[in-house]
PDB file of N, CA and C in Angstrom:
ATOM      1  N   UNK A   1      -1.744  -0.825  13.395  1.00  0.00           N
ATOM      2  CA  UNK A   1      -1.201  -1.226  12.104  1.00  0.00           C
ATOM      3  C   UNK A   1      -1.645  -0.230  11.039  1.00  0.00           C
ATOM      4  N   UNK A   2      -0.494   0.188   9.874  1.00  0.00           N
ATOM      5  CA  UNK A   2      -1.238   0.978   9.342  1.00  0.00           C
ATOM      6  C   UNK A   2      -0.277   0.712   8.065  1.00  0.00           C
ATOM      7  N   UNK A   3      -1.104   0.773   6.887  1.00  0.00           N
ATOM      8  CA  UNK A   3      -0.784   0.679   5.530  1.00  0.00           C
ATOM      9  C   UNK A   3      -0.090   2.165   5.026  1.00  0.00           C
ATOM     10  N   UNK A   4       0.658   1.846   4.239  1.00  0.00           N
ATOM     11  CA  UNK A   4       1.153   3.068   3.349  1.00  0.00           C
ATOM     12  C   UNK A   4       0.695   3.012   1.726  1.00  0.00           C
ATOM     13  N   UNK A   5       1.117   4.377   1.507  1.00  0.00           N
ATOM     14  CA  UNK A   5       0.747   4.777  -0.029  1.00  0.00           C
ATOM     15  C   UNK A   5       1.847   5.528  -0.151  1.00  0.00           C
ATOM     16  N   UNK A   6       2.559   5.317  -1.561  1.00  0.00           N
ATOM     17  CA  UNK A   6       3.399   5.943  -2.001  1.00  0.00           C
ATOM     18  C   UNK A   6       2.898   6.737  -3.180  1.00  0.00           C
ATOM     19  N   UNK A   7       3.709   7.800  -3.211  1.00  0.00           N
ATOM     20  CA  UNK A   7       3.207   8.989  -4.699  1.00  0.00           C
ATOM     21  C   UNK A   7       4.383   9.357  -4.675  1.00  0.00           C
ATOM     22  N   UNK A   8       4.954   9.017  -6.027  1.00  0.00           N
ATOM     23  CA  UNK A   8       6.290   9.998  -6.777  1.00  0.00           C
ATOM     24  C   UNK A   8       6.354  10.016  -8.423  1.00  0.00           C
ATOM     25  N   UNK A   9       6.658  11.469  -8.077  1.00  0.00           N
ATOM     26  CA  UNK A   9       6.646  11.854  -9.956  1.00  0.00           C
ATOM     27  C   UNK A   9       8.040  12.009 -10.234  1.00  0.00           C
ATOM     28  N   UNK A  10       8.593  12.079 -11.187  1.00  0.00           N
ATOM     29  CA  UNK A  10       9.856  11.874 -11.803  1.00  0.00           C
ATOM     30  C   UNK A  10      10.053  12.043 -12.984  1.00  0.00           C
ATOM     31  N   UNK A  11      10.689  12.903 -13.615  1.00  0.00           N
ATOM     32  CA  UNK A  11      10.662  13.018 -15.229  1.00  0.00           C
ATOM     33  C   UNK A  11       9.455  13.520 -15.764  1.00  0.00           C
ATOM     34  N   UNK A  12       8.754  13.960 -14.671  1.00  0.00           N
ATOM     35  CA  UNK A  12       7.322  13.727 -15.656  1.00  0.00           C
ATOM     36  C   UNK A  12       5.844  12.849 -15.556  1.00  0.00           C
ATOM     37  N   UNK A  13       6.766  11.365 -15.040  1.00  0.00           N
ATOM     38  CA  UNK A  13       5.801  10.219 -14.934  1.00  0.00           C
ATOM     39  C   UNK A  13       5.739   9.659 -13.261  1.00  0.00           C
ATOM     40  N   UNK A  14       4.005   9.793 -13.140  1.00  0.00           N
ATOM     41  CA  UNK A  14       3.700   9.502 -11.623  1.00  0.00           C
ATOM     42  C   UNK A  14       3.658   8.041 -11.860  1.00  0.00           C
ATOM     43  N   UNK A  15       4.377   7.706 -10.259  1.00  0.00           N
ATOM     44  CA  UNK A  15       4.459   6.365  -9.874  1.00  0.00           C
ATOM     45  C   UNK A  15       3.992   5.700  -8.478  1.00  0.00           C
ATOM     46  N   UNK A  16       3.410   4.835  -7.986  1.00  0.00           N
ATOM     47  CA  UNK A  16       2.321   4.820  -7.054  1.00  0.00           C
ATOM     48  C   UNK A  16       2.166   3.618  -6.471  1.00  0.00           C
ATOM     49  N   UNK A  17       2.437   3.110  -5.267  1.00  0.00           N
ATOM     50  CA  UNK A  17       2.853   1.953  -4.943  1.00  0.00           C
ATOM     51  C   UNK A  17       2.004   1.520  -3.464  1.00  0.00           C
ATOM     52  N   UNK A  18       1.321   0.812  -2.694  1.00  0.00           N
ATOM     53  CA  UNK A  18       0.788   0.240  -1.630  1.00  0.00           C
ATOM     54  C   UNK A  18       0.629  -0.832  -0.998  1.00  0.00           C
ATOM     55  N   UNK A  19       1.071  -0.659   0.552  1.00  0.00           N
ATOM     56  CA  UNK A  19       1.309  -2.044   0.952  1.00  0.00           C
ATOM     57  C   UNK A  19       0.007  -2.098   2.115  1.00  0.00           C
ATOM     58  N   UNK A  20      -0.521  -2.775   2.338  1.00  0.00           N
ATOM     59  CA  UNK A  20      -1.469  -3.231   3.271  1.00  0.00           C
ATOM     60  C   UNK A  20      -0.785  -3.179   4.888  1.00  0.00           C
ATOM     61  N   UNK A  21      -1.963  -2.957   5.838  1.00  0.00           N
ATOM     62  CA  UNK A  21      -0.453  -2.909   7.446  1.00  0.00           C
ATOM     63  C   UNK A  21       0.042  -4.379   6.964  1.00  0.00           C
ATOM     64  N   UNK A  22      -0.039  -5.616   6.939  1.00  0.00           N
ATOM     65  CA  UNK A  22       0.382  -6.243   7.233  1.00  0.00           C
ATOM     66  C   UNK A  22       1.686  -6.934   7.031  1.00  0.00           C
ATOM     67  N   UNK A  23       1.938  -6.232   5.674  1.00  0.00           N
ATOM     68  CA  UNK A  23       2.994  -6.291   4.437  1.00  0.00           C
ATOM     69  C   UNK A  23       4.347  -6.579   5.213  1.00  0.00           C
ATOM     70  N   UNK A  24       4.805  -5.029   6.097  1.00  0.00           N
ATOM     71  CA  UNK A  24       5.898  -5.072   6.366  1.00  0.00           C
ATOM     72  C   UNK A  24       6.110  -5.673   7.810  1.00  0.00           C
ATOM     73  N   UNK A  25       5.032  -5.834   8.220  1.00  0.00           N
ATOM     74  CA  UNK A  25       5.378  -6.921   9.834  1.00  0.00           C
ATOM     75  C   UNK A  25       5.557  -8.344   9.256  1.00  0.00           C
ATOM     76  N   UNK A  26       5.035  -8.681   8.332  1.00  0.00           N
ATOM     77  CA  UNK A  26       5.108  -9.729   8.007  1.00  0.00           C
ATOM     78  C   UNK A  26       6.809 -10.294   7.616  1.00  0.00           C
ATOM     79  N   UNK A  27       7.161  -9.370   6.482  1.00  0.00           N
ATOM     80  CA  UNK A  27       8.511  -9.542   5.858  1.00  0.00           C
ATOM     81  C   UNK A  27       9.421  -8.935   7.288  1.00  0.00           C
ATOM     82  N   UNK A  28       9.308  -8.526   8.465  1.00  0.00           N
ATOM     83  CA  UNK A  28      10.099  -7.809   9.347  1.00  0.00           C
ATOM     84  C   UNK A  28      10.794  -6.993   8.890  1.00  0.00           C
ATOM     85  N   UNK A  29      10.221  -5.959   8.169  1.00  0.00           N
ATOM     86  CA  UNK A  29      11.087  -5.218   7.196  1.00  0.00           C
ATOM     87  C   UNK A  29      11.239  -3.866   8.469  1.00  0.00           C
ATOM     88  N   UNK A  30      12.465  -2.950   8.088  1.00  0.00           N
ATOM     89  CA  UNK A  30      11.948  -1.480   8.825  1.00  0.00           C
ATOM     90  C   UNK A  30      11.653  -0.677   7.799  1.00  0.00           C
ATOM     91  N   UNK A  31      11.264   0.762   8.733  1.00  0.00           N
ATOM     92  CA  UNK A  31      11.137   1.644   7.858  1.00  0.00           C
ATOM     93  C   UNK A  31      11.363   1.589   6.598  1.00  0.00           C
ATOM     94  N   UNK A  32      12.809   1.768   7.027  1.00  0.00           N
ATOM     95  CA  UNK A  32      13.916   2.341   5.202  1.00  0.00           C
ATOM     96  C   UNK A  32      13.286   0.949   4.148  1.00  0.00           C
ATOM     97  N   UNK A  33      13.214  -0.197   5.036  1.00  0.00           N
ATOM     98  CA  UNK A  33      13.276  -0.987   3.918  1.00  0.00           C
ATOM     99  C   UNK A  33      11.731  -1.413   3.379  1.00  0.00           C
ATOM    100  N   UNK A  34      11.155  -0.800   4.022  1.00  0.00           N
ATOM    101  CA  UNK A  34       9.368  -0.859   3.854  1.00  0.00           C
ATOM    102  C   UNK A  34       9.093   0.328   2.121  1.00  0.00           C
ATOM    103  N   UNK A  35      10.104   1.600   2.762  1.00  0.00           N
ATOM    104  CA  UNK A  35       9.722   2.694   1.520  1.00  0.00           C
ATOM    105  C   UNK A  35      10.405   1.960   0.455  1.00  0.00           C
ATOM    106  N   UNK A  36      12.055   1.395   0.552  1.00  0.00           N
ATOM    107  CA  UNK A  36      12.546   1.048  -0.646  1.00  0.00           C
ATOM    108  C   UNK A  36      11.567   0.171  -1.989  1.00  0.00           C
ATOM    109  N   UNK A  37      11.031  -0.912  -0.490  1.00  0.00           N
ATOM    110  CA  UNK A  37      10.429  -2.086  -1.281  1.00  0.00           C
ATOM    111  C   UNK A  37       9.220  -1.092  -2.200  1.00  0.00           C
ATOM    112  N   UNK A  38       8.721  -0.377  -1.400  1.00  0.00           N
ATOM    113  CA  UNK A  38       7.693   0.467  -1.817  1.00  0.00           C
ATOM    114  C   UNK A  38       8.355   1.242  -3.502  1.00  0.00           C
ATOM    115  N   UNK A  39       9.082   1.626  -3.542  1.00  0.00           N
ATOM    116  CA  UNK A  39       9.883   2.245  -4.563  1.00  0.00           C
ATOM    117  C   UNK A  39       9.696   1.884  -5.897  1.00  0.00           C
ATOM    118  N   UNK A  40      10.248   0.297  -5.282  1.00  0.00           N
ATOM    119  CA  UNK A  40      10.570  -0.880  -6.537  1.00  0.00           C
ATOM    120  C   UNK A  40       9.231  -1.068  -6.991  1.00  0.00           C
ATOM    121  N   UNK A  41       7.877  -1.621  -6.465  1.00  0.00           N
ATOM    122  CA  UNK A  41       6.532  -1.860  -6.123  1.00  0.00           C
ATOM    123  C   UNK A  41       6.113  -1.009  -7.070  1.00  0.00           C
ATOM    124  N   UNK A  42       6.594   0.311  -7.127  1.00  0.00           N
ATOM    125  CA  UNK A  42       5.788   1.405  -8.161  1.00  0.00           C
ATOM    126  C   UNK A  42       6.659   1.412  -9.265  1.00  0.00           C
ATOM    127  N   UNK A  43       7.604   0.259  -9.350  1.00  0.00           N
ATOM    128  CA  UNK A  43       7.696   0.090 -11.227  1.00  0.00           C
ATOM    129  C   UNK A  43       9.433   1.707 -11.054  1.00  0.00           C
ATOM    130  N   UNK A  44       9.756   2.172  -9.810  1.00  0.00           N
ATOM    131  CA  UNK A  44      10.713   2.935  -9.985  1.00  0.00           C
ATOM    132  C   UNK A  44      12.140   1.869 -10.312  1.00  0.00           C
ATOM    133  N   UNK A  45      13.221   2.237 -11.179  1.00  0.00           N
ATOM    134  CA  UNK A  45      14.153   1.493 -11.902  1.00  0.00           C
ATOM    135  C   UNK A  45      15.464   1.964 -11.171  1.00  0.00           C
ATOM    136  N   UNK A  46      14.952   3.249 -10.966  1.00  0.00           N
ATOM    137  CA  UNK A  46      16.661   4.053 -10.879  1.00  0.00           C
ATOM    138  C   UNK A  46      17.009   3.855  -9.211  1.00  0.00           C
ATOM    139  N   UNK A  47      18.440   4.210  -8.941  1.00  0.00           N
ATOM    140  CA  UNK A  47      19.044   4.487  -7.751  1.00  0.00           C
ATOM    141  C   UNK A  47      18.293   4.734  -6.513  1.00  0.00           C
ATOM    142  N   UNK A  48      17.809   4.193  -5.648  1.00  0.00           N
ATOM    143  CA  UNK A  48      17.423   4.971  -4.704  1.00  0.00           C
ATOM    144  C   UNK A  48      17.638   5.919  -3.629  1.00  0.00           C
ATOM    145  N   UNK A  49      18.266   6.952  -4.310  1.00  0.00           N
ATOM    146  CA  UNK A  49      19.214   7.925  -3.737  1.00  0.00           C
ATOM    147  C   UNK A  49      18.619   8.518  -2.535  1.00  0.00           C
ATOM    148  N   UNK A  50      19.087   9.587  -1.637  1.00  0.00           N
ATOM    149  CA  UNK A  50      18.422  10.451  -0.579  1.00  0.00           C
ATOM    150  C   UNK A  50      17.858  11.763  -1.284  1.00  0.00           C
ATOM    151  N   UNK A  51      17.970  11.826  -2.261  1.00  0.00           N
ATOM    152  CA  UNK A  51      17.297  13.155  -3.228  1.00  0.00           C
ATOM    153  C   UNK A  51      16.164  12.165  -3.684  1.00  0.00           C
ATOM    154  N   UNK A  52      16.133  11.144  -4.205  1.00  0.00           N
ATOM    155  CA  UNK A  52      14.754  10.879  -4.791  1.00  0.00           C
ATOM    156  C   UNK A  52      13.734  10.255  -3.519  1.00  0.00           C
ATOM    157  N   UNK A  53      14.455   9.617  -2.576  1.00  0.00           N
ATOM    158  CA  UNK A  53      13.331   9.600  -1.152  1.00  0.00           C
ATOM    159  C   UNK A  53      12.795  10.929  -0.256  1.00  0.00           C
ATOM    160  N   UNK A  54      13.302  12.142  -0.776  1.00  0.00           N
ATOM    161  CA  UNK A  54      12.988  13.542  -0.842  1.00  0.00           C
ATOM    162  C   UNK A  54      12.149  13.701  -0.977  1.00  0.00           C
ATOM    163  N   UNK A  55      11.563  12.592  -2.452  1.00  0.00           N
ATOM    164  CA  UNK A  55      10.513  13.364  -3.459  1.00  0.00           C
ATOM    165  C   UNK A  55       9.230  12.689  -3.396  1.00  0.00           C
ATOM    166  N   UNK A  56       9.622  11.819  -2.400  1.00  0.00           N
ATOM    167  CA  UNK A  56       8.056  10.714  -1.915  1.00  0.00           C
ATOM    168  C   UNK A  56       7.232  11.481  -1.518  1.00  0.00           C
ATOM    169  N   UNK A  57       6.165  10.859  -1.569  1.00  0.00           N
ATOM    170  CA  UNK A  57       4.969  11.364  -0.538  1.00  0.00           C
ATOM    171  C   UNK A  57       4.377   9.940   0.122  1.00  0.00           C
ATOM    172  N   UNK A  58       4.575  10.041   1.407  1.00  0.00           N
ATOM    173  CA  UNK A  58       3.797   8.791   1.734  1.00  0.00           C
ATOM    174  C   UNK A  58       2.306   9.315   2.811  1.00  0.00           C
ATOM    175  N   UNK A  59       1.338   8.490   2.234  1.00  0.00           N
ATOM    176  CA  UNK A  59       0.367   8.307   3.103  1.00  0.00           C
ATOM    177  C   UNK A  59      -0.442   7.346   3.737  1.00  0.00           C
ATOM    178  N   UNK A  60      -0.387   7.194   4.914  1.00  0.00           N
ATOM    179  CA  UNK A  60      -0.544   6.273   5.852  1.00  0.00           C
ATOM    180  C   UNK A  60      -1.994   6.046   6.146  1.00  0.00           C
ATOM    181  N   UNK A  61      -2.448   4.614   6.424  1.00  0.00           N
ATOM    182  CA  UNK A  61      -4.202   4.824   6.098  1.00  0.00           C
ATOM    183  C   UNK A  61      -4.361   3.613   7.072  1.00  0.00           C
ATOM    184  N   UNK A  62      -5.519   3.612   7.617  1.00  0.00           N
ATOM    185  CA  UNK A  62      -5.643   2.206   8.382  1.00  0.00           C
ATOM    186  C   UNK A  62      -6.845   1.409   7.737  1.00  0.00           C
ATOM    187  N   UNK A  63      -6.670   0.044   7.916  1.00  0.00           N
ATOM    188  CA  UNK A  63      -7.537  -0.475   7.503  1.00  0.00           C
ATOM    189  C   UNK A  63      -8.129  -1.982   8.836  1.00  0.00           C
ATOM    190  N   UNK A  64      -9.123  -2.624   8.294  1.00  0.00           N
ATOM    191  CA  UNK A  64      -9.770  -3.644   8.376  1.00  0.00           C
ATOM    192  C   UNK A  64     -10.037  -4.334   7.906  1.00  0.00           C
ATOM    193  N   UNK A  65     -10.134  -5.737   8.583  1.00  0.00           N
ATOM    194  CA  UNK A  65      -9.947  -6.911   8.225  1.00  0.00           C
ATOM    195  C   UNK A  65     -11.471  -7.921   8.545  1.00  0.00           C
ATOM    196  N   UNK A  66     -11.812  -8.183   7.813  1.00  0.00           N
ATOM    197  CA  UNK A  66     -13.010  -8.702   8.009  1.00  0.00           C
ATOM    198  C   UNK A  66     -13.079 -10.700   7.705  1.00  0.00           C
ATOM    199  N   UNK A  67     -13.685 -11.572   8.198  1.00  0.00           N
ATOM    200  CA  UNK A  67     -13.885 -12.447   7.688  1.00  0.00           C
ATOM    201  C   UNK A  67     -15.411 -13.179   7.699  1.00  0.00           C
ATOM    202  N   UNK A  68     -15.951 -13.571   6.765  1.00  0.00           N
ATOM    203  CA  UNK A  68     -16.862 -13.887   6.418  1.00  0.00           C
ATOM    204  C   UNK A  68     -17.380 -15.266   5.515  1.00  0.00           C
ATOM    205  N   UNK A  69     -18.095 -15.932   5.472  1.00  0.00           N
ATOM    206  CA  UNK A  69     -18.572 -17.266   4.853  1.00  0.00           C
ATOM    207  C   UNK A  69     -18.820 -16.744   3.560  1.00  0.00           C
ATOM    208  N   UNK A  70     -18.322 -17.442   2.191  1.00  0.00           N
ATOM    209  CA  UNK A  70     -18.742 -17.412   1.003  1.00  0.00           C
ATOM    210  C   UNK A  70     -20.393 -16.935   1.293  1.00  0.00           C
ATOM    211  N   UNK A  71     -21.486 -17.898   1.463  1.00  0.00           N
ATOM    212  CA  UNK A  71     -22.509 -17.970   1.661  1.00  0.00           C
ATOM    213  C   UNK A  71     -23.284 -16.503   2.333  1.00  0.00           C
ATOM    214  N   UNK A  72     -22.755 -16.106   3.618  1.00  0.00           N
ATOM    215  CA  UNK A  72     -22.842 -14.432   4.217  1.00  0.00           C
ATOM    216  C   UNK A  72     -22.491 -13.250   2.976  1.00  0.00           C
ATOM    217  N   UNK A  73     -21.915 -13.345   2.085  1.00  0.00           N
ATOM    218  CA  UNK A  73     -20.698 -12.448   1.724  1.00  0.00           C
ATOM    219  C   UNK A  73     -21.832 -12.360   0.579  1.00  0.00           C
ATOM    220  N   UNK A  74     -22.568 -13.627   0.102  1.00  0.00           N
ATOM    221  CA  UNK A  74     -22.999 -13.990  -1.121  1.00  0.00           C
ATOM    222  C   UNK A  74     -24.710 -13.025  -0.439  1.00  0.00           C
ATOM    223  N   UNK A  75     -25.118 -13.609   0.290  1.00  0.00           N
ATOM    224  CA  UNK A  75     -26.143 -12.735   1.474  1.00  0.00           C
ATOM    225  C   UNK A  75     -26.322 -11.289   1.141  1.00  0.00           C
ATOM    226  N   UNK A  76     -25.152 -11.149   1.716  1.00  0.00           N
ATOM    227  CA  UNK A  76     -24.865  -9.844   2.359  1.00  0.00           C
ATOM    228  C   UNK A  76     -24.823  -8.685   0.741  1.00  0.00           C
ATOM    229  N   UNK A  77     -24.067  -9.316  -0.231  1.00  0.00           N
ATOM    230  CA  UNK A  77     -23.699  -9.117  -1.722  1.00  0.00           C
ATOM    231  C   UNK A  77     -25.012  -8.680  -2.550  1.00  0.00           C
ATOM    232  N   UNK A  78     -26.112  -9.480  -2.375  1.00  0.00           N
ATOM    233  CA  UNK A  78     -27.545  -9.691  -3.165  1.00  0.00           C
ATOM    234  C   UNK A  78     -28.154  -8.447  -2.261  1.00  0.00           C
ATOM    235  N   UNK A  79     -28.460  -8.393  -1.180  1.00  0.00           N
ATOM    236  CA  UNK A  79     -29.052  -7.256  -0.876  1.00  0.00           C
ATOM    237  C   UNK A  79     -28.855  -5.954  -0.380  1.00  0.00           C
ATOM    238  N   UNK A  80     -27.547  -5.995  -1.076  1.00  0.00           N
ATOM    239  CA  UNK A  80     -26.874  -4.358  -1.474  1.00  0.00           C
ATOM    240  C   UNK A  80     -26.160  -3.327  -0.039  1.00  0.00           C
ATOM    241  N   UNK A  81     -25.673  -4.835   0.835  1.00  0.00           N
ATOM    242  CA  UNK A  81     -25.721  -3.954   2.153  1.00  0.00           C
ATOM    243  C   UNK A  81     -23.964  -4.294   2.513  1.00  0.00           C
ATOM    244  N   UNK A  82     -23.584  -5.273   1.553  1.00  0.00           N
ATOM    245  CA  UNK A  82     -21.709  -5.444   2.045  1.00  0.00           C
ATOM    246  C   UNK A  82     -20.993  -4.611   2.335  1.00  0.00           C
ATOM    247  N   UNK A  83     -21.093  -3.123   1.763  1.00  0.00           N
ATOM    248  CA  UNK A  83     -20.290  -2.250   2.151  1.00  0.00           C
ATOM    249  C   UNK A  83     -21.144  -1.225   2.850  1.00  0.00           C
ATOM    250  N   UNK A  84     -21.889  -1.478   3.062  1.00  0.00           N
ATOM    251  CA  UNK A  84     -23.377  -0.654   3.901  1.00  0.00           C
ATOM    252  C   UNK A  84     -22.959   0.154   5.143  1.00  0.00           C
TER     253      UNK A  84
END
C-alpha cells in the first residue's frame, strides 16, 4: 500500500494535495481517478486537462499504521520515546 503526494504549480501558485494508502482502496477508486480526486484535494478549480496532468509531480511514500491504548501513547508520550 502506498500513499501519494501531489505537487503542481500553475500560474505561479503551488498546490499540494495527499492521500494516505488507504484512501483510494477504500473509495475503489483507479489510478486516473485517485490523481483527479488528488487535483481537486489541492484546492485546483480548472479543467483537468492532459496538459495540466503533465504538470504533476506525484510522490509515492509508504506508511504505517500503528495502534495503541490512550494510556501507552500517554506512557510512551511523557518519556520522550513515541517516535523513538
Amino acid at each position: 500500500e502506498h500513499g501519494l503526494v501531489l505537487d503542481l504549480t500553475l500560474a505561479g501558485r503551488a498546490y499540494s494535495a495527499t492521500f494516505l494508502p488507504e484512501v483510494a482502496l477504500e473509495q475503489l477508486w483507479t489510478r486516473a481517478e485517485t490523481v483527479q480526486h488528488l487535483v481537486r484535494k489541492a484546492g485546483v478549480q480548472e479543467h483537468i486537462s492532459d496538459a495540466l496532468l503533465r504538470r504533476i509531480r506525484l510522490t509515492r511514500y509508504r506508511s504505517s499504521k500503528f495502534a495503541l491504548a490512550y494510556r501507552e501513547y500517554a506512557t510512551l508520550s511523557a518519556a520522550g520515546t513515541l517516535f523513538a
